[in-house]
C-alpha atoms as a PDB file:
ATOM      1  CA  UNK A   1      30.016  10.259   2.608  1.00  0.00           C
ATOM      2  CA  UNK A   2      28.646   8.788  -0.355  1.00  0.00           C
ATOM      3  CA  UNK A   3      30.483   5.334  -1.636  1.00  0.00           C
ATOM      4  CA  UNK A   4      29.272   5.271  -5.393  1.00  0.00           C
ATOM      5  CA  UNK A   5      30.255   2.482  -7.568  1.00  0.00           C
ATOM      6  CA  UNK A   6      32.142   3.413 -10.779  1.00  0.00           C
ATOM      7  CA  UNK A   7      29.631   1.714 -13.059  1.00  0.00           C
ATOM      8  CA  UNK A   8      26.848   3.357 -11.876  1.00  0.00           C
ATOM      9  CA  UNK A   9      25.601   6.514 -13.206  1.00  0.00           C
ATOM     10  CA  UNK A  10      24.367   9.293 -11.407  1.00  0.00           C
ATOM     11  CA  UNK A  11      22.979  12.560 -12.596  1.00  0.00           C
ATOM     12  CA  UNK A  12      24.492  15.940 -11.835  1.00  0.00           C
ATOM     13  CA  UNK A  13      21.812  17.480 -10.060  1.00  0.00           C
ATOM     14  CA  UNK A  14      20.658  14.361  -8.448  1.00  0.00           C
ATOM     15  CA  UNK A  15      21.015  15.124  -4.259  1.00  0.00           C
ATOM     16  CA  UNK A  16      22.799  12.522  -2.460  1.00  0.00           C
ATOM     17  CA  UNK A  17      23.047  11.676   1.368  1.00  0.00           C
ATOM     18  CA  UNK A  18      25.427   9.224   2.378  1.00  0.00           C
ATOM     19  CA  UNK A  19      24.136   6.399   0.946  1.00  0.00           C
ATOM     20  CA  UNK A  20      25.726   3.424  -0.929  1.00  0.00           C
ATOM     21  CA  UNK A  21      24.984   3.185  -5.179  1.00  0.00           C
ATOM     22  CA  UNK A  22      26.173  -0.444  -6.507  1.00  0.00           C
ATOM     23  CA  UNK A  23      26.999  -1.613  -9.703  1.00  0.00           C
ATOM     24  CA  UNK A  24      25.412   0.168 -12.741  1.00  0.00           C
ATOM     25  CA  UNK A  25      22.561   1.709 -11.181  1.00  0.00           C
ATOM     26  CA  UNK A  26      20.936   4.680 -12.565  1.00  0.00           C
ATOM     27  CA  UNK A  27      19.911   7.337 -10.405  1.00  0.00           C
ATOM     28  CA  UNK A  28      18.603  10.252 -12.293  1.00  0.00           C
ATOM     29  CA  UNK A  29      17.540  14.044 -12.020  1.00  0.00           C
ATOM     30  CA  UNK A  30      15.688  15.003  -9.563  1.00  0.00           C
ATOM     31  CA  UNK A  31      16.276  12.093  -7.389  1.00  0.00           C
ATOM     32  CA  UNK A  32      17.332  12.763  -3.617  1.00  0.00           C
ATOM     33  CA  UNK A  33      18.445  10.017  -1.543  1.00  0.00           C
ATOM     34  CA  UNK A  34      18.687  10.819   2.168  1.00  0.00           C
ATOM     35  CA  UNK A  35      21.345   9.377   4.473  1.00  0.00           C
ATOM     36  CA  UNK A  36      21.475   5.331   4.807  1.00  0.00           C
ATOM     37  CA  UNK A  37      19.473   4.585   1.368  1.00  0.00           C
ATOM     38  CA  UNK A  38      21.441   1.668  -0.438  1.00  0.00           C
ATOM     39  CA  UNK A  39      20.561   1.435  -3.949  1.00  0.00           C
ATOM     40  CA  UNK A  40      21.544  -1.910  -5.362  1.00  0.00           C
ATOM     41  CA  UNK A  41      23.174  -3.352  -8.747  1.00  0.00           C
ATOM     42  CA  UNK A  42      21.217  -2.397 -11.775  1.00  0.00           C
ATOM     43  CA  UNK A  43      18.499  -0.319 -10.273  1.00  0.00           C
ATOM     44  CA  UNK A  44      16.586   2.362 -11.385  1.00  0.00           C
ATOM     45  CA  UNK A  45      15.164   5.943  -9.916  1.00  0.00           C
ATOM     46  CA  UNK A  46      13.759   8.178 -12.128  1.00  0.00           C
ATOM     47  CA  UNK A  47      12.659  11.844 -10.711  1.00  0.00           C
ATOM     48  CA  UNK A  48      11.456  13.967  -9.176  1.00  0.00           C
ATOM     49  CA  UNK A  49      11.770  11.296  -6.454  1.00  0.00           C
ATOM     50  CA  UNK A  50      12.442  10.991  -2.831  1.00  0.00           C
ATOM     51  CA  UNK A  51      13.957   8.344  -0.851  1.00  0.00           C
ATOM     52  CA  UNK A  52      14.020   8.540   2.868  1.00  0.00           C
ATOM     53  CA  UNK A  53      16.253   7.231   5.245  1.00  0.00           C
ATOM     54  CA  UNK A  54      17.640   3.601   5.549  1.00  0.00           C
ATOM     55  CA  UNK A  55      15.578   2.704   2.865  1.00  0.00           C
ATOM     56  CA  UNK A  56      17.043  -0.553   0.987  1.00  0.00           C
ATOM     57  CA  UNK A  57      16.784  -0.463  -2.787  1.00  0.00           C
ATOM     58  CA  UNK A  58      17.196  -4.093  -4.419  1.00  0.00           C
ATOM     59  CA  UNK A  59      18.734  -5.536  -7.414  1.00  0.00           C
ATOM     60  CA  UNK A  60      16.898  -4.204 -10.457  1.00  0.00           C
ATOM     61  CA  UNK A  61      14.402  -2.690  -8.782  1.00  0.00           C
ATOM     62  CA  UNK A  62      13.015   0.736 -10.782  1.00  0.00           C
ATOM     63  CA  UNK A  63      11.228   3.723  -8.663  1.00  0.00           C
ATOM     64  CA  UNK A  64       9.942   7.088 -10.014  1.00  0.00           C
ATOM     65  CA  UNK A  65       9.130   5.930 -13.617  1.00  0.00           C
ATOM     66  CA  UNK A  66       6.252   7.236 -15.698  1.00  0.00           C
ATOM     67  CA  UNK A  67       2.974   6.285 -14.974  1.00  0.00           C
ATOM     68  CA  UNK A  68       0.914   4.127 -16.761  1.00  0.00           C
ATOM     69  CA  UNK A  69      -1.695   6.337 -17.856  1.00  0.00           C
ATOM     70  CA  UNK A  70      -2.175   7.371 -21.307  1.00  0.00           C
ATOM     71  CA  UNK A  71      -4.061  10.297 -19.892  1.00  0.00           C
ATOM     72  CA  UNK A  72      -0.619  11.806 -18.745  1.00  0.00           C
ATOM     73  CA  UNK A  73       0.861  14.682 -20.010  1.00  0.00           C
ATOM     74  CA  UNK A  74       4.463  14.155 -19.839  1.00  0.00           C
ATOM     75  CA  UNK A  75       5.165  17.420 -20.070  1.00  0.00           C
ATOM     76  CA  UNK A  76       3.951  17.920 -15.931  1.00  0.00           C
ATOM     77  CA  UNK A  77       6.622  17.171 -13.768  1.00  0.00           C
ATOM     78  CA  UNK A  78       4.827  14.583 -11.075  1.00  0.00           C
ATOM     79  CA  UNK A  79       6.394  12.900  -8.010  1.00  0.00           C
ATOM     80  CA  UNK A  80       7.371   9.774  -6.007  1.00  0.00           C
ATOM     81  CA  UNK A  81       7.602  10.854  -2.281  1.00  0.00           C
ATOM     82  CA  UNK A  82       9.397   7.214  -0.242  1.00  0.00           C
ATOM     83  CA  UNK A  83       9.247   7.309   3.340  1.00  0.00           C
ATOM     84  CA  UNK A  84      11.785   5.833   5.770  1.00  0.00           C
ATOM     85  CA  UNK A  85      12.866   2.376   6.608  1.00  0.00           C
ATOM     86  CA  UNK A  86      11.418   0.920   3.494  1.00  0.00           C
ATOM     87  CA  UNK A  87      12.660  -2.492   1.744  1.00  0.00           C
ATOM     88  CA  UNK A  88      11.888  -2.507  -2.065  1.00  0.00           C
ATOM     89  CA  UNK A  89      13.237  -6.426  -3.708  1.00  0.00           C
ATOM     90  CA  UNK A  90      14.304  -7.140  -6.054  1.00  0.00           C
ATOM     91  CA  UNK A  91      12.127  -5.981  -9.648  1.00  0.00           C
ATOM     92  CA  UNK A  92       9.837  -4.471  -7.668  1.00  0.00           C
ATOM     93  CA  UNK A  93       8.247  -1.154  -8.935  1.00  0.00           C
ATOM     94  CA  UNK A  94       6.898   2.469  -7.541  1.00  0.00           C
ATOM     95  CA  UNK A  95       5.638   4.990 -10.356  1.00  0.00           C
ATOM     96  CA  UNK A  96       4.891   8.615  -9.754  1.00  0.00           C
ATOM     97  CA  UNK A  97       1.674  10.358  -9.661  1.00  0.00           C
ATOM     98  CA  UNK A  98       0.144  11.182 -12.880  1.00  0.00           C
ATOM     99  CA  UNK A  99      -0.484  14.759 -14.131  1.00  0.00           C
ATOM    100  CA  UNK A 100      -4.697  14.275 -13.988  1.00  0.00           C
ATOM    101  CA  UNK A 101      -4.502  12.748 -10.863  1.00  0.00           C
ATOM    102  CA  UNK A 102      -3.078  13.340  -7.519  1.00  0.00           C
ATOM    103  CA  UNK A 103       0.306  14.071  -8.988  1.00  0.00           C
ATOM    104  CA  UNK A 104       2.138  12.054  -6.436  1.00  0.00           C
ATOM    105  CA  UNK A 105       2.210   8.515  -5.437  1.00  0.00           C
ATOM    106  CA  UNK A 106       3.437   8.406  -1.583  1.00  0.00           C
ATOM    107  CA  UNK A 107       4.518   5.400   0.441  1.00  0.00           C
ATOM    108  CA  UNK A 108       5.266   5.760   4.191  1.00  0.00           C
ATOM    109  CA  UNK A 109       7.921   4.158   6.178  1.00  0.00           C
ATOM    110  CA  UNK A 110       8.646   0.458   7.373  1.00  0.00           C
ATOM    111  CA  UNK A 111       7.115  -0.799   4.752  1.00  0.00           C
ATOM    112  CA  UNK A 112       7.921  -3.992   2.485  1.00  0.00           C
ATOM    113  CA  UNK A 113       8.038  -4.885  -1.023  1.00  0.00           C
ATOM    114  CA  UNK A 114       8.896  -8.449  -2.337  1.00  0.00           C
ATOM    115  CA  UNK A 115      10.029  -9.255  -5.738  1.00  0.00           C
ATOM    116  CA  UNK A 116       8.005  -8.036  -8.725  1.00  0.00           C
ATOM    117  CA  UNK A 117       5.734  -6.060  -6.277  1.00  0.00           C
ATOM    118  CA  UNK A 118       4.313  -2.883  -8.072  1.00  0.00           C
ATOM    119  CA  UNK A 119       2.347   0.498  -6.463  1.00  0.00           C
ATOM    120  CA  UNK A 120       1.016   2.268  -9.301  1.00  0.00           C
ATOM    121  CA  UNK A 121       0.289   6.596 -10.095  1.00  0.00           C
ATOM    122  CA  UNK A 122      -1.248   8.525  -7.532  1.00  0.00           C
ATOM    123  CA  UNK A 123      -1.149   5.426  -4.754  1.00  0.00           C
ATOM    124  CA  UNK A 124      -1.116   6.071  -0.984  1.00  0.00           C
ATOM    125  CA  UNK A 125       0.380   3.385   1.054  1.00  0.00           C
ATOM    126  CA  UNK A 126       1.133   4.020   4.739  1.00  0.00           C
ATOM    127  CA  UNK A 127       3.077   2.347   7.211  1.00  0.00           C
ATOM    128  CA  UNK A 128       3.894  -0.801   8.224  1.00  0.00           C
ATOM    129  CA  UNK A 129       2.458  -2.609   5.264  1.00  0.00           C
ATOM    130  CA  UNK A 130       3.697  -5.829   3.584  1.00  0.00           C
ATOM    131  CA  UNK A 131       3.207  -6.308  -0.462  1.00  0.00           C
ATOM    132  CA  UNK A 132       4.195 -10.165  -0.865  1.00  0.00           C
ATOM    133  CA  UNK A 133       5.160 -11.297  -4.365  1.00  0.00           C
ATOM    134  CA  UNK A 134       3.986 -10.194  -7.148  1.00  0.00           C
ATOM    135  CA  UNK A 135       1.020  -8.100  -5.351  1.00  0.00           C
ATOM    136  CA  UNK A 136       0.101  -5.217  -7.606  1.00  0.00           C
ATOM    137  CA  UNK A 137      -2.444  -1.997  -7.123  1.00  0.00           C
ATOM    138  CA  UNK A 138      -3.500  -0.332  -9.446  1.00  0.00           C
ATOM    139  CA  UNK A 139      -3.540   3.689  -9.758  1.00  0.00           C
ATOM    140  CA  UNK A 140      -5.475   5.765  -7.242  1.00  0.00           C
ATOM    141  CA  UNK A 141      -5.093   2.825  -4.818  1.00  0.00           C
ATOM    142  CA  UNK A 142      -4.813   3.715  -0.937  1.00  0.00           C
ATOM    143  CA  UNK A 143      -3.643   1.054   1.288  1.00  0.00           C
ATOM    144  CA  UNK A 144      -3.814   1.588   4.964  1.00  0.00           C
ATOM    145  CA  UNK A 145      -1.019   0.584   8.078  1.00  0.00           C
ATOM    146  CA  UNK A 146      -0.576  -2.770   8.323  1.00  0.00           C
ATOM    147  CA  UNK A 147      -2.081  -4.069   5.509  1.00  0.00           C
ATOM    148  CA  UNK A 148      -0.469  -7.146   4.234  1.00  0.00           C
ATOM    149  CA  UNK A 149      -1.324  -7.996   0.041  1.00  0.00           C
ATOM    150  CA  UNK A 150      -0.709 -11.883  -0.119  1.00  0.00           C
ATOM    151  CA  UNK A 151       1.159 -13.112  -3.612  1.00  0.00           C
ATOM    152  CA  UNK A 152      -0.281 -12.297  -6.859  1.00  0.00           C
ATOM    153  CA  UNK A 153      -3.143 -10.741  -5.660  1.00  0.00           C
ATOM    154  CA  UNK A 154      -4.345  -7.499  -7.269  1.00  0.00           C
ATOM    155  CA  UNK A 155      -6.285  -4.386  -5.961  1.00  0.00           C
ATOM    156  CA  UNK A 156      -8.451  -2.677  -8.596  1.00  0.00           C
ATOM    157  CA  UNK A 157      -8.327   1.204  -9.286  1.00  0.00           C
ATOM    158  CA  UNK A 158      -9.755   3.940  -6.515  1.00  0.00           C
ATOM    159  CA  UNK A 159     -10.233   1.120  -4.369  1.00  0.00           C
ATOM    160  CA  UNK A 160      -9.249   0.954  -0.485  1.00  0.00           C
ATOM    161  CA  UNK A 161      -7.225  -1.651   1.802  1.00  0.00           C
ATOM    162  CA  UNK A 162      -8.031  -0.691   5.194  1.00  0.00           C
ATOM    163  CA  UNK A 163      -6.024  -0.640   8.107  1.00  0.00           C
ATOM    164  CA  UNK A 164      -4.892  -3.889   9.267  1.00  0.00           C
ATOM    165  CA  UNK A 165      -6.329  -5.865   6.833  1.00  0.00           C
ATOM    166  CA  UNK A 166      -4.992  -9.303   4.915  1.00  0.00           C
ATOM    167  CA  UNK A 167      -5.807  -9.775   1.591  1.00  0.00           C
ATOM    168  CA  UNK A 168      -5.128 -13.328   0.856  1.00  0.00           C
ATOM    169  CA  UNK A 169      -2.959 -14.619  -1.714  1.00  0.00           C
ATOM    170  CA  UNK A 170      -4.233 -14.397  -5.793  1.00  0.00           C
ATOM    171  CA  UNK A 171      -7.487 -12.337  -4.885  1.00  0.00           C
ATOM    172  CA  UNK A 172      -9.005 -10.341  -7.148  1.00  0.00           C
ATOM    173  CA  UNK A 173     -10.053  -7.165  -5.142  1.00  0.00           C
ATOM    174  CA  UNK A 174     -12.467  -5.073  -7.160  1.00  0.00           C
ATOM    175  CA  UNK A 175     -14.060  -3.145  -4.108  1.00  0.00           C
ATOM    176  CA  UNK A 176     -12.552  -2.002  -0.965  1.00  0.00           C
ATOM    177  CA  UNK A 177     -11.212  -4.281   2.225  1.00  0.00           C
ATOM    178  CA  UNK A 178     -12.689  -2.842   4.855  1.00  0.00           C
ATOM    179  CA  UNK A 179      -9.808  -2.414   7.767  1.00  0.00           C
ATOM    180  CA  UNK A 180      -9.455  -5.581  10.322  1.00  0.00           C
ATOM    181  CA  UNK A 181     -10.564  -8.181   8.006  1.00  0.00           C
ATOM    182  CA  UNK A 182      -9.741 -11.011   5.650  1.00  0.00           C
ATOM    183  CA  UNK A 183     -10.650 -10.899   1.982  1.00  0.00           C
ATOM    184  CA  UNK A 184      -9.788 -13.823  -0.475  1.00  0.00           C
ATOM    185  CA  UNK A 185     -10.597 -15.142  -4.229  1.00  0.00           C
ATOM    186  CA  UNK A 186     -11.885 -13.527  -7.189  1.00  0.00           C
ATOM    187  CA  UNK A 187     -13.943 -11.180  -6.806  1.00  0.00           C
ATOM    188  CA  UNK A 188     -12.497 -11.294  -3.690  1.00  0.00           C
ATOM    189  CA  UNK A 189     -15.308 -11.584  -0.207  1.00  0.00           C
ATOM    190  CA  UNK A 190     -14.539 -11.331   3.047  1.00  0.00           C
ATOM    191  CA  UNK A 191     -13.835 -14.562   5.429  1.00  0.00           C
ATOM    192  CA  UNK A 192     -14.029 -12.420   9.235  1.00  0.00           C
ATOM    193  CA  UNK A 193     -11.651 -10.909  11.227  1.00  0.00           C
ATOM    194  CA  UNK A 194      -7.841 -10.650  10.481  1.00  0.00           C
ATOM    195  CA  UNK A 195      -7.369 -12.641  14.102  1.00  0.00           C
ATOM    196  CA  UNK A 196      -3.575 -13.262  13.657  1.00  0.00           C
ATOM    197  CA  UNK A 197      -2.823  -9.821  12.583  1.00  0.00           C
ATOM    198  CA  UNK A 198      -4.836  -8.015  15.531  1.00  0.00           C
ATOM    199  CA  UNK A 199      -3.179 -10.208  17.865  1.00  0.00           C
ATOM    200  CA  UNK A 200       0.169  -9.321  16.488  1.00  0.00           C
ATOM    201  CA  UNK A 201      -0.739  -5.275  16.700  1.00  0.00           C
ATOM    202  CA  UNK A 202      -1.585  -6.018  20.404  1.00  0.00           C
ATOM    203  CA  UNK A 203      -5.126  -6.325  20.424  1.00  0.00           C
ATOM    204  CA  UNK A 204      -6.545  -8.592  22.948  1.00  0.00           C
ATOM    205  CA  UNK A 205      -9.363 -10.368  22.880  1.00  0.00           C
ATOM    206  CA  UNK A 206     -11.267  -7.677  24.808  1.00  0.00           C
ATOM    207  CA  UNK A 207     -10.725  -5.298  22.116  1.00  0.00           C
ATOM    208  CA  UNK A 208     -11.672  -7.829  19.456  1.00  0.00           C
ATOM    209  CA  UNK A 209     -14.716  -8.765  20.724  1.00  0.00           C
ATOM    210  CA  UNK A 210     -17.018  -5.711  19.745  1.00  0.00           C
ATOM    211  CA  UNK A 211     -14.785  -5.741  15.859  1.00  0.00           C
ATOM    212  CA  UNK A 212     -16.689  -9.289  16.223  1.00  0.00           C
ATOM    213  CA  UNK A 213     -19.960  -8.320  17.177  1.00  0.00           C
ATOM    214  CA  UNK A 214     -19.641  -5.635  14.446  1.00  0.00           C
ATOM    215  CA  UNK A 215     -19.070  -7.963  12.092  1.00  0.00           C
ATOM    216  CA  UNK A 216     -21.597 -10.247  12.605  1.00  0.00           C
ATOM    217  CA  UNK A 217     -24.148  -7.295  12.515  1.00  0.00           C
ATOM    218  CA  UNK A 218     -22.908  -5.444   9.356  1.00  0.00           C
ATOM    219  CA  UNK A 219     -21.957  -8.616   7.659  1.00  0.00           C
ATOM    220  CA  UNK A 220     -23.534 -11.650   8.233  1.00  0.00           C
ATOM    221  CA  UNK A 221     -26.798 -11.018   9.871  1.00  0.00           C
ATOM    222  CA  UNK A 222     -29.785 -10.060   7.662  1.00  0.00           C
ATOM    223  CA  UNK A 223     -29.950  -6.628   8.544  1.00  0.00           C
ATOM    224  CA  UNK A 224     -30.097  -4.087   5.670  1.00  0.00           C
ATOM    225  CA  UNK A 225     -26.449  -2.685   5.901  1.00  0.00           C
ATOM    226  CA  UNK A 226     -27.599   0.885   6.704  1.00  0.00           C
ATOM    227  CA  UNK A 227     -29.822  -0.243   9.496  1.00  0.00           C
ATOM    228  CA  UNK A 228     -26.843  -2.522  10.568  1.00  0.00           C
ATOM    229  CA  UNK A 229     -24.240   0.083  10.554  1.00  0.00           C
ATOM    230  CA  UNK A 230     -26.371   2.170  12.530  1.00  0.00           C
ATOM    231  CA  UNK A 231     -27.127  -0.949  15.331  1.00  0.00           C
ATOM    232  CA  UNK A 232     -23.301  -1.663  15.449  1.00  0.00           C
ATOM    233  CA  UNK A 233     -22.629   2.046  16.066  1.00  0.00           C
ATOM    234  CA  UNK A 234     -25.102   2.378  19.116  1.00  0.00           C
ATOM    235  CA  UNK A 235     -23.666  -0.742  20.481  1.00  0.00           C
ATOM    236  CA  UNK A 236     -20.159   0.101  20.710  1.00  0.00           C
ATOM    237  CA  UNK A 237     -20.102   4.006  20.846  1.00  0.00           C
ATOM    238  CA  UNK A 238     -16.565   3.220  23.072  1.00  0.00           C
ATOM    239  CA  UNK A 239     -14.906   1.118  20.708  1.00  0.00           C
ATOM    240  CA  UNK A 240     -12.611   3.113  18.583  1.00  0.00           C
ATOM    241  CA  UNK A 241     -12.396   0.348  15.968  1.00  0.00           C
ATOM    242  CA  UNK A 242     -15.696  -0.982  15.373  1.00  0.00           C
ATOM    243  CA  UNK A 243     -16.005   3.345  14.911  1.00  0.00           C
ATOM    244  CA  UNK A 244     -13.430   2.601  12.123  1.00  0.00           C
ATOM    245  CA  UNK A 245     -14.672  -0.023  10.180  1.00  0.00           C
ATOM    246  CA  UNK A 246     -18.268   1.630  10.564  1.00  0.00           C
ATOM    247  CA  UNK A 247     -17.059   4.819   8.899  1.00  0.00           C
ATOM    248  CA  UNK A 248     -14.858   3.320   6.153  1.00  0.00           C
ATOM    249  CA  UNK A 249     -17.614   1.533   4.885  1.00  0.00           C
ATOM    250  CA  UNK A 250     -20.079   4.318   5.212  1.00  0.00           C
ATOM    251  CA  UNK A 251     -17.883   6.739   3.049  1.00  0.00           C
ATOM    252  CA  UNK A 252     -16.761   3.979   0.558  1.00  0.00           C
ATOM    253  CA  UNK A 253     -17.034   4.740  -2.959  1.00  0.00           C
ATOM    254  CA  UNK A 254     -16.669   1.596  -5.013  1.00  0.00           C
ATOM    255  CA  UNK A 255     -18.853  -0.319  -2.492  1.00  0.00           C
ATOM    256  CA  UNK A 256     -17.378  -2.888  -0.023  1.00  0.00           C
ATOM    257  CA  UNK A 257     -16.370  -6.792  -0.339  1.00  0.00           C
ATOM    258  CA  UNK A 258     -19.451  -8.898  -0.038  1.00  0.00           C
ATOM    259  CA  UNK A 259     -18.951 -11.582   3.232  1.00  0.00           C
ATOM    260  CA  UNK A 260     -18.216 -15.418   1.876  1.00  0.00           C
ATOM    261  CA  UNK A 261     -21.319 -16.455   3.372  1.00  0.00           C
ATOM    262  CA  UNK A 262     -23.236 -13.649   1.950  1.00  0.00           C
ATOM    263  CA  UNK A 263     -22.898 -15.562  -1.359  1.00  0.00           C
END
């Protein structure tokens, strides 16, 4: 059963699991909260929005507001879909799709947001991923599972944070981050393999070995890029991975981060 607090203000034909609604908090139309979500003092969901299951909603934290695109017609009802598991802190911010884009913005589960984190319209984050504070993305932005976005860094529109990938603190990401690797600074380039966060996903260092070799092929060596993808994919037809990275750079749109020593 849902324990509401008597300050906060809920909308009639907002749908409500049991989940816990502190002080003044808005919840509005269109909103459903499944079973377990807490919704903390003075925060905000706008809808149509969905919240799954044992999701934790912080202090003054707003989800399911407009987006920021002048482009939308506010007239077209456009969504926020929340996964399960998720931990949004405190001022941190979701907005929902916008009517010339997707139309949704969708977040997966077991994810976390520290304070004054913000997914823009029309984003796709999946699971597992970490936005640390202040880390913004900007509309159209996908970011893959286990992704971690450092503080105050920023990911630039239609861009792509692939699986796995760190992007350091304060970068400035105006092309994608191919999955597995480390980008940092402004623009932001790419300094290797995300070591740490491979280890911690259970690779070992027979698995990272060919993402190495791949590396050094597609990124450092002086091969032209389409003659190194196509070296790094003969040489590890087995490895699922180095398969990965291969193809997301092949189909990226906005072009890839540059390596550090690629000047």
């Amino acid at each position: 059963m849902a324990s509401i607090h008597p300050t906060a203000v809920v909308h009639e034909r907002a749908e409500l699991g049991d989940v816990t609604i502190g002080p003044f908090a808005v919840v509005g139309e269109g909103v459903q909260l499944h079973d377990g979500v807490y919704v903390g003092a003075h925060a905000v969901i706008e809808g149509p929005t969905v919240v799954g299951e044992h999701t934790h909603v912080g202090h003054h934290v707003v989800l399911g507001g407009a987006p920021q695109d002048l482009k939308h017609d506010p007239t077209v009802a456009t969504r926020l879909q929340i996964g399960r598991h998720n931990v949004f802190r405190e001022f941190s911010s979701a907005h929902r799709g916008s009517s010339g884009g997707l139309g949704r913005t969708t977040i997966g589960d077991h994810n976390y947001f520290m304070a004054n984190s913000h997914v823009a319209h029309d984003c796709t984050v999946g699971d597992h991923t970490m936005f640390a504070n202040s880390a913004a993305v900007a509309g159209h932005v996908e970011v893959h599972d286990g992704a971690i976005l450092g503080g105050l860094c920023a990911v630039h529109q239609f861009c792509r944070v692939g699986r796995l990938s760190m992007v350091g603190g304060g970068a400035m990401c105006a092309q994608d981050v191919p999955p597995f690797t480390i980008a940092q600074g402004d623009r932001a380039k790419l300094f290797g393999l995300n070591i740490i966060g491979l280890r911690r996903a259970g690779f070992d260092a027979d698995a990272v070995a060919p993402l190495k070799d791949a590396f050094r092929q597609v990124f450092v060596s002086d091969l032209p890029r389409k003659l190194a993808l196509t070296r790094a994919a003969e040489a590890w037809p087995e490895a699922a991975e180095v398969q990965e990275l291969l193809t997301f750079i092949r189909t990226s749109q906005r072009g890839v981060c540059r390596a550090a020593l690629q000047g």
